[in-house]
C-alpha atoms as a PDB file:
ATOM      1  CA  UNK A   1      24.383   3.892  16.226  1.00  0.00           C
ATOM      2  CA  UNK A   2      24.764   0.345  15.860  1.00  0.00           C
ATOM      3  CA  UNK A   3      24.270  -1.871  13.076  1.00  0.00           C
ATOM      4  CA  UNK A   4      21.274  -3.628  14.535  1.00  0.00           C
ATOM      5  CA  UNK A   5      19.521  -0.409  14.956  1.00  0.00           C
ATOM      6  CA  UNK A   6      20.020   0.685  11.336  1.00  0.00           C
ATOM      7  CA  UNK A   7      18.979  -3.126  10.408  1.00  0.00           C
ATOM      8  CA  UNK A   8      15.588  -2.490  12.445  1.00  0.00           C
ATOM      9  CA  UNK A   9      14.750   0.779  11.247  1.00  0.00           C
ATOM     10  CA  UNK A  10      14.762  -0.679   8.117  1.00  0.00           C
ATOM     11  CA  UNK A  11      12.875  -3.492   8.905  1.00  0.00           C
ATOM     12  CA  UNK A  12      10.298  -0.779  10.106  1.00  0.00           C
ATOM     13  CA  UNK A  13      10.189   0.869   7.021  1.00  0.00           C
ATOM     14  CA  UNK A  14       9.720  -1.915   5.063  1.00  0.00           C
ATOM     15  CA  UNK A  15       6.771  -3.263   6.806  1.00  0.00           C
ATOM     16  CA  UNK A  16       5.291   0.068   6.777  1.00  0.00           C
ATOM     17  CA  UNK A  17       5.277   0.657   3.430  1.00  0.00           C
ATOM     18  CA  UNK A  18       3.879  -2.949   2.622  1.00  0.00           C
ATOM     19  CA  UNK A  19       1.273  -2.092   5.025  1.00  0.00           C
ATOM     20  CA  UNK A  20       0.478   1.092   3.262  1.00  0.00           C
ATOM     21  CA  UNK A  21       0.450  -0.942  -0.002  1.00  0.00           C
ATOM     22  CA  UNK A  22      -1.345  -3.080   0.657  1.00  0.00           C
ATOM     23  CA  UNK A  23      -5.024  -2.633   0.862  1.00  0.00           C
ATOM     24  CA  UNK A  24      -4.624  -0.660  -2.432  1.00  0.00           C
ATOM     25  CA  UNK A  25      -2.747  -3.347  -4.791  1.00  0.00           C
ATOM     26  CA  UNK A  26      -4.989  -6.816  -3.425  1.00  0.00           C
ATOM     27  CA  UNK A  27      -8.200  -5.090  -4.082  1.00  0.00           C
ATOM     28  CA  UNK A  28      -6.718  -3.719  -7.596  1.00  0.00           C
ATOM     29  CA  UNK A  29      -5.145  -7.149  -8.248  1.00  0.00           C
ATOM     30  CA  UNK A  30      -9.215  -8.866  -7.371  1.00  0.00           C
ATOM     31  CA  UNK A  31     -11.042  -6.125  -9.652  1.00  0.00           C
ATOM     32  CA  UNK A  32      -8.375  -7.217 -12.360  1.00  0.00           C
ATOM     33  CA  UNK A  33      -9.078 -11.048 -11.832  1.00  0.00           C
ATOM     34  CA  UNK A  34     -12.542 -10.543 -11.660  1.00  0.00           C
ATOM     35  CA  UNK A  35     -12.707  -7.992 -14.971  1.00  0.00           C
ATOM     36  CA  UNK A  36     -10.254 -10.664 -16.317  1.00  0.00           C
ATOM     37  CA  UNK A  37     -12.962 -13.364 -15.850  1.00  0.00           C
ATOM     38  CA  UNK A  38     -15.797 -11.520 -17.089  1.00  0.00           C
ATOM     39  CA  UNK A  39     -13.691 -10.573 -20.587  1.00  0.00           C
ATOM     40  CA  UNK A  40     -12.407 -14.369 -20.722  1.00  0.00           C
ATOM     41  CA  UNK A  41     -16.259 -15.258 -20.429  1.00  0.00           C
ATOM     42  CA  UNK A  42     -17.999 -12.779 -22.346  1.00  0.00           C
ATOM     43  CA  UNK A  43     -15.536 -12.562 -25.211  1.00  0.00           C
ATOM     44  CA  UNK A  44     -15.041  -8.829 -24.698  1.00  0.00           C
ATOM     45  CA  UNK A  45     -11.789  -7.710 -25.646  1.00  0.00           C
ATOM     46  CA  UNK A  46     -11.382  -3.956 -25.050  1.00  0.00           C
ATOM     47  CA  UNK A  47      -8.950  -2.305 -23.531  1.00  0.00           C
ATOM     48  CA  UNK A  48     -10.131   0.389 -21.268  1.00  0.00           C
ATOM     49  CA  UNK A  49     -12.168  -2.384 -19.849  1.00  0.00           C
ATOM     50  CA  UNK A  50      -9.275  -3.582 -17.768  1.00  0.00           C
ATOM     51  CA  UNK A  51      -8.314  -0.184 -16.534  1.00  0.00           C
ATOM     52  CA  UNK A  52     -10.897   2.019 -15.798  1.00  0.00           C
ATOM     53  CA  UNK A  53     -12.494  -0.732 -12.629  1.00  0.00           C
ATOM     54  CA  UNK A  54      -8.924  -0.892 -11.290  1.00  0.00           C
ATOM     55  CA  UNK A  55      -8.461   2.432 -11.397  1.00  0.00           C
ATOM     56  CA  UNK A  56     -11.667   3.069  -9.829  1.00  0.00           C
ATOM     57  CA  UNK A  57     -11.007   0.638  -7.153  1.00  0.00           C
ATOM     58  CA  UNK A  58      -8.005   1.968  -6.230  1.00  0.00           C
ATOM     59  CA  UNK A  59      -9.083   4.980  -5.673  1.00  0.00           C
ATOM     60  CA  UNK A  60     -12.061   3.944  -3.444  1.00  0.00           C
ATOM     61  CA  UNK A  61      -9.330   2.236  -1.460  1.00  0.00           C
ATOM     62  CA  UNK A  62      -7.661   4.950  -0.807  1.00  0.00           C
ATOM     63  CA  UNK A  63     -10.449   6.595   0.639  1.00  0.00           C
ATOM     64  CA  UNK A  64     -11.738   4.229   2.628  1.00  0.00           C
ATOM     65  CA  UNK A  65      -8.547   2.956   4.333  1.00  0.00           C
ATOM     66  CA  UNK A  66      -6.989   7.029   3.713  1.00  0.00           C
ATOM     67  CA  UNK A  67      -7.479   7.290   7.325  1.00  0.00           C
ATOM     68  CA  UNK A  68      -5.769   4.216   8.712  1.00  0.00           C
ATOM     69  CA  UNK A  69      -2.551   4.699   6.406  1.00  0.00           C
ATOM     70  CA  UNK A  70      -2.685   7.796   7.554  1.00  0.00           C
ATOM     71  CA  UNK A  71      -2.713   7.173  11.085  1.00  0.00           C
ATOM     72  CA  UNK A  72       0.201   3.868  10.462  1.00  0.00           C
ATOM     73  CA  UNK A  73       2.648   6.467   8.365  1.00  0.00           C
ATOM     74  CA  UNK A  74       2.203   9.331  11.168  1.00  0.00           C
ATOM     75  CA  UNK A  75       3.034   7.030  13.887  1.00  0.00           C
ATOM     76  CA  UNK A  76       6.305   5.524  12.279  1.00  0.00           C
ATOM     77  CA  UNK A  77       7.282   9.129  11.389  1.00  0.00           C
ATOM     78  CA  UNK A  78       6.681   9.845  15.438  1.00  0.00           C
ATOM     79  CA  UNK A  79       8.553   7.037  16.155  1.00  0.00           C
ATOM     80  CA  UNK A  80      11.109   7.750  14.369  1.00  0.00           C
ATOM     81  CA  UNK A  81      11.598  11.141  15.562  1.00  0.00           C
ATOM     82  CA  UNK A  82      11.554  10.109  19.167  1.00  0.00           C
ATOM     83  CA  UNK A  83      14.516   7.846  18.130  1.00  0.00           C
ATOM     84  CA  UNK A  84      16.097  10.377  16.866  1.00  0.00           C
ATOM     85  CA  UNK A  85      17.660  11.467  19.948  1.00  0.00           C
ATOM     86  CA  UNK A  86      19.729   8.187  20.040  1.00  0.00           C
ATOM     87  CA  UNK A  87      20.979   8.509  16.333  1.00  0.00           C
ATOM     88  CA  UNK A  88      22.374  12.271  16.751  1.00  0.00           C
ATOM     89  CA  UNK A  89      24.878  10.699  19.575  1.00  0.00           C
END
């Protein structure tokens, strides 16, 4: 096992979990700008205003992309698994 194979599986890992994160945290981080905007506008100042959306939108996001992390995460675990023959030497 060689240094650049530990540096790529790594690599790997990384991008996969970025790619898992990511649908998730830019549609929470656009219902917080956008229930942001509406408090800075309307003057409303309460708390579980700012949660509850994100929250909520998270969620949703999950579900509708639940499928296609699903689908990324099961194919690095295969791929990892099928490399693991090469590691065990």
């Amino acid at each position: 096992m060689s240094q650049e194979f530990v540096l790529h599986i790594g690599r790997e890992a990384l991008l996969t979990a970025l790619m898992l994160a990511a649908p998730a945290l830019i549609i929470g981080l656009a219902v917080g700008l956008a229930v942001s905007v509406f408090q800075a506008t309307t003057q409303i100042q309460e708390q579980t205003l700012t949660f509850v959306p994100k929250i909520v939108a998270v969620l949703l996001s999950l579900l509708i992309f639940g499928s296609w992390m699903l689908t990324i995460l099961v194919s690095f675990t295969s791929n990892l698994f099928t490399g693991l023959s090469t590691l065990v030497r």
